[in-house]
PDB file of N, CA and C in Angstrom:
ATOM      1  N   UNK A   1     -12.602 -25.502  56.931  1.00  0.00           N
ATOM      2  CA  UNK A   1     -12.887 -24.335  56.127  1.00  0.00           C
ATOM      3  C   UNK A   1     -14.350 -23.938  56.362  1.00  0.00           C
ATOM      4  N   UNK A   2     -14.440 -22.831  56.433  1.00  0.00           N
ATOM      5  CA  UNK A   2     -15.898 -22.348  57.221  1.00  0.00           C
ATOM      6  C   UNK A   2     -16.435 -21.573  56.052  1.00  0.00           C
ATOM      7  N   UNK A   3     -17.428 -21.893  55.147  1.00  0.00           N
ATOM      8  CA  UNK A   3     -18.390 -21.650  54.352  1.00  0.00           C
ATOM      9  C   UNK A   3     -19.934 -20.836  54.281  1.00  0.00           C
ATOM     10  N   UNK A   4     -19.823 -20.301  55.607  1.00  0.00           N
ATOM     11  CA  UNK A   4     -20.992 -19.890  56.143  1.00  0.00           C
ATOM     12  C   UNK A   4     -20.484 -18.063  56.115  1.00  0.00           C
ATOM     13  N   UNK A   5     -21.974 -17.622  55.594  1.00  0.00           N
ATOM     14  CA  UNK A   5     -21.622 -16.228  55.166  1.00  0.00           C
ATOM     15  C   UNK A   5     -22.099 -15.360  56.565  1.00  0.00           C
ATOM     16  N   UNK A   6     -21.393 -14.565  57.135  1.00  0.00           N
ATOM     17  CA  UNK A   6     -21.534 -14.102  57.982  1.00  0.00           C
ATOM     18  C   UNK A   6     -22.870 -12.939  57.860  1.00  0.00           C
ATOM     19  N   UNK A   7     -23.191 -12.242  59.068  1.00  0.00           N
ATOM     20  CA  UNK A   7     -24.187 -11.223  58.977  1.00  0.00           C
ATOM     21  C   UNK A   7     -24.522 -10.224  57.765  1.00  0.00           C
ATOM     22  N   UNK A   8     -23.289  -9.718  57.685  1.00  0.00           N
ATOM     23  CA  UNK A   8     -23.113  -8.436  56.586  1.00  0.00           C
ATOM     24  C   UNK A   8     -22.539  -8.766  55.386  1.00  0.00           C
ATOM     25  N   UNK A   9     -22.549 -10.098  54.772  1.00  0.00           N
ATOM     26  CA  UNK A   9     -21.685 -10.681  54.109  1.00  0.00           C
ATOM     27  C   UNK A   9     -22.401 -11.538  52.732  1.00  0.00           C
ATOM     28  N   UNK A  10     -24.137 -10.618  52.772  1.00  0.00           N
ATOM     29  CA  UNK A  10     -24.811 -11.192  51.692  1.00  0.00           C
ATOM     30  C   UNK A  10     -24.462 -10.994  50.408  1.00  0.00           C
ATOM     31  N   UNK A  11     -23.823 -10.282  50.036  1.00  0.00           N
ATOM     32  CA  UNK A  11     -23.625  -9.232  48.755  1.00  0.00           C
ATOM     33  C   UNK A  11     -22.090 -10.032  48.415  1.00  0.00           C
ATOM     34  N   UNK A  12     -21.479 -10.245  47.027  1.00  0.00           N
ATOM     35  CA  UNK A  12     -20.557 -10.349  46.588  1.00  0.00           C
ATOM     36  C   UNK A  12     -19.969  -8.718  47.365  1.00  0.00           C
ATOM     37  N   UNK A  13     -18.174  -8.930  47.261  1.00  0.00           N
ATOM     38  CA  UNK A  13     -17.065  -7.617  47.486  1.00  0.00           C
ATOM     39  C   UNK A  13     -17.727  -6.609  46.011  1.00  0.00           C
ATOM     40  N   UNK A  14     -17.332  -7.262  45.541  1.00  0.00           N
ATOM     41  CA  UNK A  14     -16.984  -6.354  43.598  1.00  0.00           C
ATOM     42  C   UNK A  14     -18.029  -7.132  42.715  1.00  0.00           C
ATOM     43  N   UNK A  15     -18.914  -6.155  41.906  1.00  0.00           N
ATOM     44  CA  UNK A  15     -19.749  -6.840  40.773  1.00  0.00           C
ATOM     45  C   UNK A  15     -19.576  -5.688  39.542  1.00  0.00           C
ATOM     46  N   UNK A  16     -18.880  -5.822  38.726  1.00  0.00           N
ATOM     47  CA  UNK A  16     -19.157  -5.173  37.222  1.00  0.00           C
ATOM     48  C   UNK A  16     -20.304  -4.866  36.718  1.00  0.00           C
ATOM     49  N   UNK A  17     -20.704  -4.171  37.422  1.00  0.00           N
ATOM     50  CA  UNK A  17     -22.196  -4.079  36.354  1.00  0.00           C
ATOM     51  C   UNK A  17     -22.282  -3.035  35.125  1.00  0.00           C
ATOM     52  N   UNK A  18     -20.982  -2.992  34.190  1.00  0.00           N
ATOM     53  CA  UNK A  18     -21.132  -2.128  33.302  1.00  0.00           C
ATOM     54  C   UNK A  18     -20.620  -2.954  32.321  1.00  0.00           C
ATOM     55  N   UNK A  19     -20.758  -4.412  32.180  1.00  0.00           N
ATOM     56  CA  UNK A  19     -20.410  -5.620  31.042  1.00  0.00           C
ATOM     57  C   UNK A  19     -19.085  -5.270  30.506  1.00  0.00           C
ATOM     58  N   UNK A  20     -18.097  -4.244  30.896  1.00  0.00           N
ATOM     59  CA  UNK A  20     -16.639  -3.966  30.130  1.00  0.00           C
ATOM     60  C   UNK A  20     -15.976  -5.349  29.923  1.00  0.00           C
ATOM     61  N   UNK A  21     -15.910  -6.549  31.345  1.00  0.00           N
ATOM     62  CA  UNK A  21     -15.197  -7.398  30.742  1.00  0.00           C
ATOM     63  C   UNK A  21     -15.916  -8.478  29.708  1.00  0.00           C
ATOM     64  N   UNK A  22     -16.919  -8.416  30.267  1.00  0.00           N
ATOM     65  CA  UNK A  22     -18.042  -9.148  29.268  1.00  0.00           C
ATOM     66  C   UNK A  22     -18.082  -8.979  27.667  1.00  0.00           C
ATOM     67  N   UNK A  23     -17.737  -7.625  27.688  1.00  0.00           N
ATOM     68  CA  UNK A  23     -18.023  -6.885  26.073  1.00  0.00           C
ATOM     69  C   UNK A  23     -16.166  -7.547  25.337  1.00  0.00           C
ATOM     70  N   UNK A  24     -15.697  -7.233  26.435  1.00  0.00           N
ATOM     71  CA  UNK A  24     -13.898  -7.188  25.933  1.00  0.00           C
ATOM     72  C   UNK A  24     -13.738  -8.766  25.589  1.00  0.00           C
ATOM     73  N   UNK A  25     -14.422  -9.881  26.187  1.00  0.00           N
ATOM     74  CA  UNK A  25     -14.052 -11.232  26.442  1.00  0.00           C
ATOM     75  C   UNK A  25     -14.914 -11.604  24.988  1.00  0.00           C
ATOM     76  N   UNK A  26     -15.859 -11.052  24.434  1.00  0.00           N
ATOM     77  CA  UNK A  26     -16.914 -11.228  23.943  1.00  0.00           C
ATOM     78  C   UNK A  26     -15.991 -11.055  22.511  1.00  0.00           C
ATOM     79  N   UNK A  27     -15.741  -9.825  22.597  1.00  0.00           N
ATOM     80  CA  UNK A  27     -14.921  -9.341  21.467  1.00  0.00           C
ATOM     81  C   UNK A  27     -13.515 -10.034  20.958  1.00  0.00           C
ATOM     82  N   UNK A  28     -12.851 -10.702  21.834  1.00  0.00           N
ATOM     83  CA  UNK A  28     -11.780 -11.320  21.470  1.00  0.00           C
ATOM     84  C   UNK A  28     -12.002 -12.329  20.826  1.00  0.00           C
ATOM     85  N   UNK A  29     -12.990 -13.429  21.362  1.00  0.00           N
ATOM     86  CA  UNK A  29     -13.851 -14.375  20.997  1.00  0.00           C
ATOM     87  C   UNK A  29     -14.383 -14.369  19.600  1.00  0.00           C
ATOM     88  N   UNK A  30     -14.763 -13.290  19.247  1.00  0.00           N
ATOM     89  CA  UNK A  30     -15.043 -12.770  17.644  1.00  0.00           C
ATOM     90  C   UNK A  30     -13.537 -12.634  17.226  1.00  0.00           C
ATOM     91  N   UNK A  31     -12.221 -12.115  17.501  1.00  0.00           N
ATOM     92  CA  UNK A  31     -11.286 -11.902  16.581  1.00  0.00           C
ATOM     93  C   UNK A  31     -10.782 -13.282  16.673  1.00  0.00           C
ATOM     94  N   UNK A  32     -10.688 -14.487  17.942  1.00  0.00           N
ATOM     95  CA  UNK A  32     -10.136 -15.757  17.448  1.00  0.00           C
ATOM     96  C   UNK A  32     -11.056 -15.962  16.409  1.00  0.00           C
ATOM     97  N   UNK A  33     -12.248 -16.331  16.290  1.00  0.00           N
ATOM     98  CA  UNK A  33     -13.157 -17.196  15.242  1.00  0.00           C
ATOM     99  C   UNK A  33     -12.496 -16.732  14.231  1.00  0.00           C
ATOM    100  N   UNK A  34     -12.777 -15.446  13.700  1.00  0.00           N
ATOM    101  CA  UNK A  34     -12.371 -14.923  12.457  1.00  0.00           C
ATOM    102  C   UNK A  34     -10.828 -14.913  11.973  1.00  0.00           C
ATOM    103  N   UNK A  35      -9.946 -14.963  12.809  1.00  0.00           N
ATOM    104  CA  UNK A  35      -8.791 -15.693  12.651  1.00  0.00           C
ATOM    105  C   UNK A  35      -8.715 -17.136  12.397  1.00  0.00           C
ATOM    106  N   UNK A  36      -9.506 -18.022  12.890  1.00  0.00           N
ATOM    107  CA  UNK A  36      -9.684 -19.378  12.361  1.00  0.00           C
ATOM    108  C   UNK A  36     -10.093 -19.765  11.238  1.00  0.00           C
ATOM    109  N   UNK A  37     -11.014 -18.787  10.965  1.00  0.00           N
ATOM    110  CA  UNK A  37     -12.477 -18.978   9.633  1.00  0.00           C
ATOM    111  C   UNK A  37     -11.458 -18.510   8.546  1.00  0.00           C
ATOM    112  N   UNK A  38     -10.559 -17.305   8.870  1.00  0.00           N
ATOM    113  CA  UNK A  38      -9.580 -17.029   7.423  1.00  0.00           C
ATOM    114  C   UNK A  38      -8.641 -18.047   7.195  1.00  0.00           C
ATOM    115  N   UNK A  39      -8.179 -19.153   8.305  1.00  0.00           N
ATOM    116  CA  UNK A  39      -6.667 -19.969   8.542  1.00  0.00           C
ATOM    117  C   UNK A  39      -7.829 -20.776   7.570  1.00  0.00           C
ATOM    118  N   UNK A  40      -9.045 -21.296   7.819  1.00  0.00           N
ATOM    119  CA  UNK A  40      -9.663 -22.657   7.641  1.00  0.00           C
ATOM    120  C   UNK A  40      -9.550 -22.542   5.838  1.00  0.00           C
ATOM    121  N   UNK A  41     -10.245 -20.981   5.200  1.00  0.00           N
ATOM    122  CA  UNK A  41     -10.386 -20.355   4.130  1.00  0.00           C
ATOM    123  C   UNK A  41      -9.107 -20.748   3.491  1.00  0.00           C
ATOM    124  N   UNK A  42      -8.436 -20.212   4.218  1.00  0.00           N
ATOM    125  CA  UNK A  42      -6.675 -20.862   3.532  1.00  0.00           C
ATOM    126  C   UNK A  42      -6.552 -21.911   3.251  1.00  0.00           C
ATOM    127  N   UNK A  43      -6.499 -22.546   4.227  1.00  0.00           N
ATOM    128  CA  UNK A  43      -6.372 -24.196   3.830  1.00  0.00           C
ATOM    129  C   UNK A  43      -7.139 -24.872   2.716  1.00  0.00           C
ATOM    130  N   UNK A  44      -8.140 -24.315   2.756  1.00  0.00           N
ATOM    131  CA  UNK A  44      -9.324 -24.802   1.570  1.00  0.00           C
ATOM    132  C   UNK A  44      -9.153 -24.783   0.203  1.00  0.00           C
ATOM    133  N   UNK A  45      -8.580 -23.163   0.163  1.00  0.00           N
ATOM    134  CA  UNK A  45      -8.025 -22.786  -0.750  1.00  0.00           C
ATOM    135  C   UNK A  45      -6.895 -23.661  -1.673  1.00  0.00           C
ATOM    136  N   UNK A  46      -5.924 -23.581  -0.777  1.00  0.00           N
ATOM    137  CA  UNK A  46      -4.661 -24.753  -0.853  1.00  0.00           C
ATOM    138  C   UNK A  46      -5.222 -26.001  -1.239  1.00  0.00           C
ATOM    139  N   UNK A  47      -5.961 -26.490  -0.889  1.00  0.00           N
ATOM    140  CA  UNK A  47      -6.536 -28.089  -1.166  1.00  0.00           C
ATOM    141  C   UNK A  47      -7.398 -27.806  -2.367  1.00  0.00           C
ATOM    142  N   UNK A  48      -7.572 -26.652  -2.953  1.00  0.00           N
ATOM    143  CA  UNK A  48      -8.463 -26.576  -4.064  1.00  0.00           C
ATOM    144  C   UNK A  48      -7.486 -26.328  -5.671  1.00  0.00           C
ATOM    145  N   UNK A  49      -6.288 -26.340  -4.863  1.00  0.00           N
ATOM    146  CA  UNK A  49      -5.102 -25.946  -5.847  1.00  0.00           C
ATOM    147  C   UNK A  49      -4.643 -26.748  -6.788  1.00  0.00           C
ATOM    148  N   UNK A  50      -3.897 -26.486  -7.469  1.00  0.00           N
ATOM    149  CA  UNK A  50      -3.552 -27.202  -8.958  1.00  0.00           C
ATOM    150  C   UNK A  50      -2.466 -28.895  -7.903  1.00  0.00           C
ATOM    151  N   UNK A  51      -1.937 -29.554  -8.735  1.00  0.00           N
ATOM    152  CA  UNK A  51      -1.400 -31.046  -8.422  1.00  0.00           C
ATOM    153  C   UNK A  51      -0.731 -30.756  -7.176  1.00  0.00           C
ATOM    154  N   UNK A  52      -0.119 -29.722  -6.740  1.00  0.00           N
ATOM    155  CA  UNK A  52       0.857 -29.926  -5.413  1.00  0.00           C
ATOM    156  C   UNK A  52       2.538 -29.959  -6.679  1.00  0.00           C
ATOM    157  N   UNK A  53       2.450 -30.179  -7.361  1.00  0.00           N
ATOM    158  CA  UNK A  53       3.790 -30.396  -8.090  1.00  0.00           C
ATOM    159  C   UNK A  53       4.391 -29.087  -8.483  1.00  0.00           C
ATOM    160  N   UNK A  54       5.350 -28.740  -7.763  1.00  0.00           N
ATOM    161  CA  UNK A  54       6.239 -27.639  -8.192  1.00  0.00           C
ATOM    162  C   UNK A  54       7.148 -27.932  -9.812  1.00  0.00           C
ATOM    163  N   UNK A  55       7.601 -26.927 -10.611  1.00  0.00           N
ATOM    164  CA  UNK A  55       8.507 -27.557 -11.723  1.00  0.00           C
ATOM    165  C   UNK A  55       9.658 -27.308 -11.062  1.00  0.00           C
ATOM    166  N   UNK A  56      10.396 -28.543 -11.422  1.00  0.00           N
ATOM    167  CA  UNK A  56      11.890 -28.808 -11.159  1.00  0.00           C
ATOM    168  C   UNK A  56      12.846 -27.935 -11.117  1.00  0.00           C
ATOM    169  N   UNK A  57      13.315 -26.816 -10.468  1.00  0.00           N
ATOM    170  CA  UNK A  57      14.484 -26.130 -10.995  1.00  0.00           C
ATOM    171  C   UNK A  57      15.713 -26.403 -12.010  1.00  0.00           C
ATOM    172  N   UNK A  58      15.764 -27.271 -11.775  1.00  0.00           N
ATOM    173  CA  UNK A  58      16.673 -28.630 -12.547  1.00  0.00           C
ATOM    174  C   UNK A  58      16.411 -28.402 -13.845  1.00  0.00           C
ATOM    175  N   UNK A  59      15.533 -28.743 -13.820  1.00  0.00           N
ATOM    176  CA  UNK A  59      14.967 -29.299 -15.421  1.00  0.00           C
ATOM    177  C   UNK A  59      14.264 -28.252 -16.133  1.00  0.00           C
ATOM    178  N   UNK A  60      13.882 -27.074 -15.031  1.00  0.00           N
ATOM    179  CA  UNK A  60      13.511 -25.815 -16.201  1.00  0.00           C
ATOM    180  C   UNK A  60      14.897 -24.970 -16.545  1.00  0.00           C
ATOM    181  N   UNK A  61      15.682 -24.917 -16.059  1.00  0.00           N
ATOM    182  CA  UNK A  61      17.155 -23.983 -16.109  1.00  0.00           C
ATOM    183  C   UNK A  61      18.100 -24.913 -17.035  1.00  0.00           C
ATOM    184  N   UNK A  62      18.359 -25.808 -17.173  1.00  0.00           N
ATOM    185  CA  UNK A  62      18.847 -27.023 -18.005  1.00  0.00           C
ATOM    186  C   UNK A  62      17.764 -26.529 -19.275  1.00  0.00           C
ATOM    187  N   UNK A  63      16.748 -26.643 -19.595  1.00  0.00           N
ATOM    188  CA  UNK A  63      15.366 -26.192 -20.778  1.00  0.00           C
ATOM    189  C   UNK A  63      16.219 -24.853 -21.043  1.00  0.00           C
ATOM    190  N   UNK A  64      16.304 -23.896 -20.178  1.00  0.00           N
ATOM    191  CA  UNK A  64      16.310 -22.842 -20.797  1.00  0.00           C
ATOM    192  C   UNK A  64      18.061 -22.575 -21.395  1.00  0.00           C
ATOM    193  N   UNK A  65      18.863 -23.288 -20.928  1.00  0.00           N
ATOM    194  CA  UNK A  65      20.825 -23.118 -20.902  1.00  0.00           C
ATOM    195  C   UNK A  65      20.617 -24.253 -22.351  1.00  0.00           C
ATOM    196  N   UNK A  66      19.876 -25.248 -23.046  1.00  0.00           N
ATOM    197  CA  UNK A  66      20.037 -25.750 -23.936  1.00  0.00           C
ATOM    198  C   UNK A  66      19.283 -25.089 -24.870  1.00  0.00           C
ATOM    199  N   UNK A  67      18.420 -24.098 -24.712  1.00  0.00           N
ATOM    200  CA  UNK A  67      17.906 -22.947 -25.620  1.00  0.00           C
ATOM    201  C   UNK A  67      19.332 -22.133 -26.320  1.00  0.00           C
ATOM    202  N   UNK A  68      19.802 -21.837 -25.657  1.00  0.00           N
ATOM    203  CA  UNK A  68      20.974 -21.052 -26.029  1.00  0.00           C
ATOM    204  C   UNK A  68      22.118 -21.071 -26.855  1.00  0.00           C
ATOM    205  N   UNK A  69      22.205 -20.671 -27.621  1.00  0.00           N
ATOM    206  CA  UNK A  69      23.249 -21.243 -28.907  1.00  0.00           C
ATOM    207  C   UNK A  69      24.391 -20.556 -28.624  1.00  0.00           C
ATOM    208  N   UNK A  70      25.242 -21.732 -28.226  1.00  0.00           N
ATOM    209  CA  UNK A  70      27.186 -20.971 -28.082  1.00  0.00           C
ATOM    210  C   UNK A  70      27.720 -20.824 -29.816  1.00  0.00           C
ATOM    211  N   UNK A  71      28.175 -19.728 -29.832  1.00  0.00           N
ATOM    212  CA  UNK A  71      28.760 -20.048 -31.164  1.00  0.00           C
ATOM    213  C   UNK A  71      30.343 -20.754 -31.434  1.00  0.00           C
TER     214      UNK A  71
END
């Protein structure tokens, strides 16, 4: 493999010099973080929450069917 740049061959083919992908790569980079920073916010949230214990369906619908007076 021959590595040696020929006569006319100082210059890169293609150079962007108007930062579009730079700005675009830059920018996505900001919408992951801030997609993370709200997921992380969430989670935090959740862990800041009351016991984790849901009430029983069971045992609140049974509470409320023995409220009820059959005549």
């Amino acid at each position: 493999m021959n590595l040696q740049l020929k006569q006319g061959d100082e210059h890169p083919v293609f150079v962007a010099s108007s930062g579009r992908r730079a700005h675009l790569l830059w920018a996505l980079g900001i919408f992951v973080a801030l997609a993370c920073l709200a997921y992380a916010v969430l989670i935090g949230i959740s862990f800041m929450g009351d016991s984790g214990r849901a009430p029983d369906p069971v045992s609140a619908s049974s509470a409320a069917y023995r409220s009820v007076s059959v005549p």
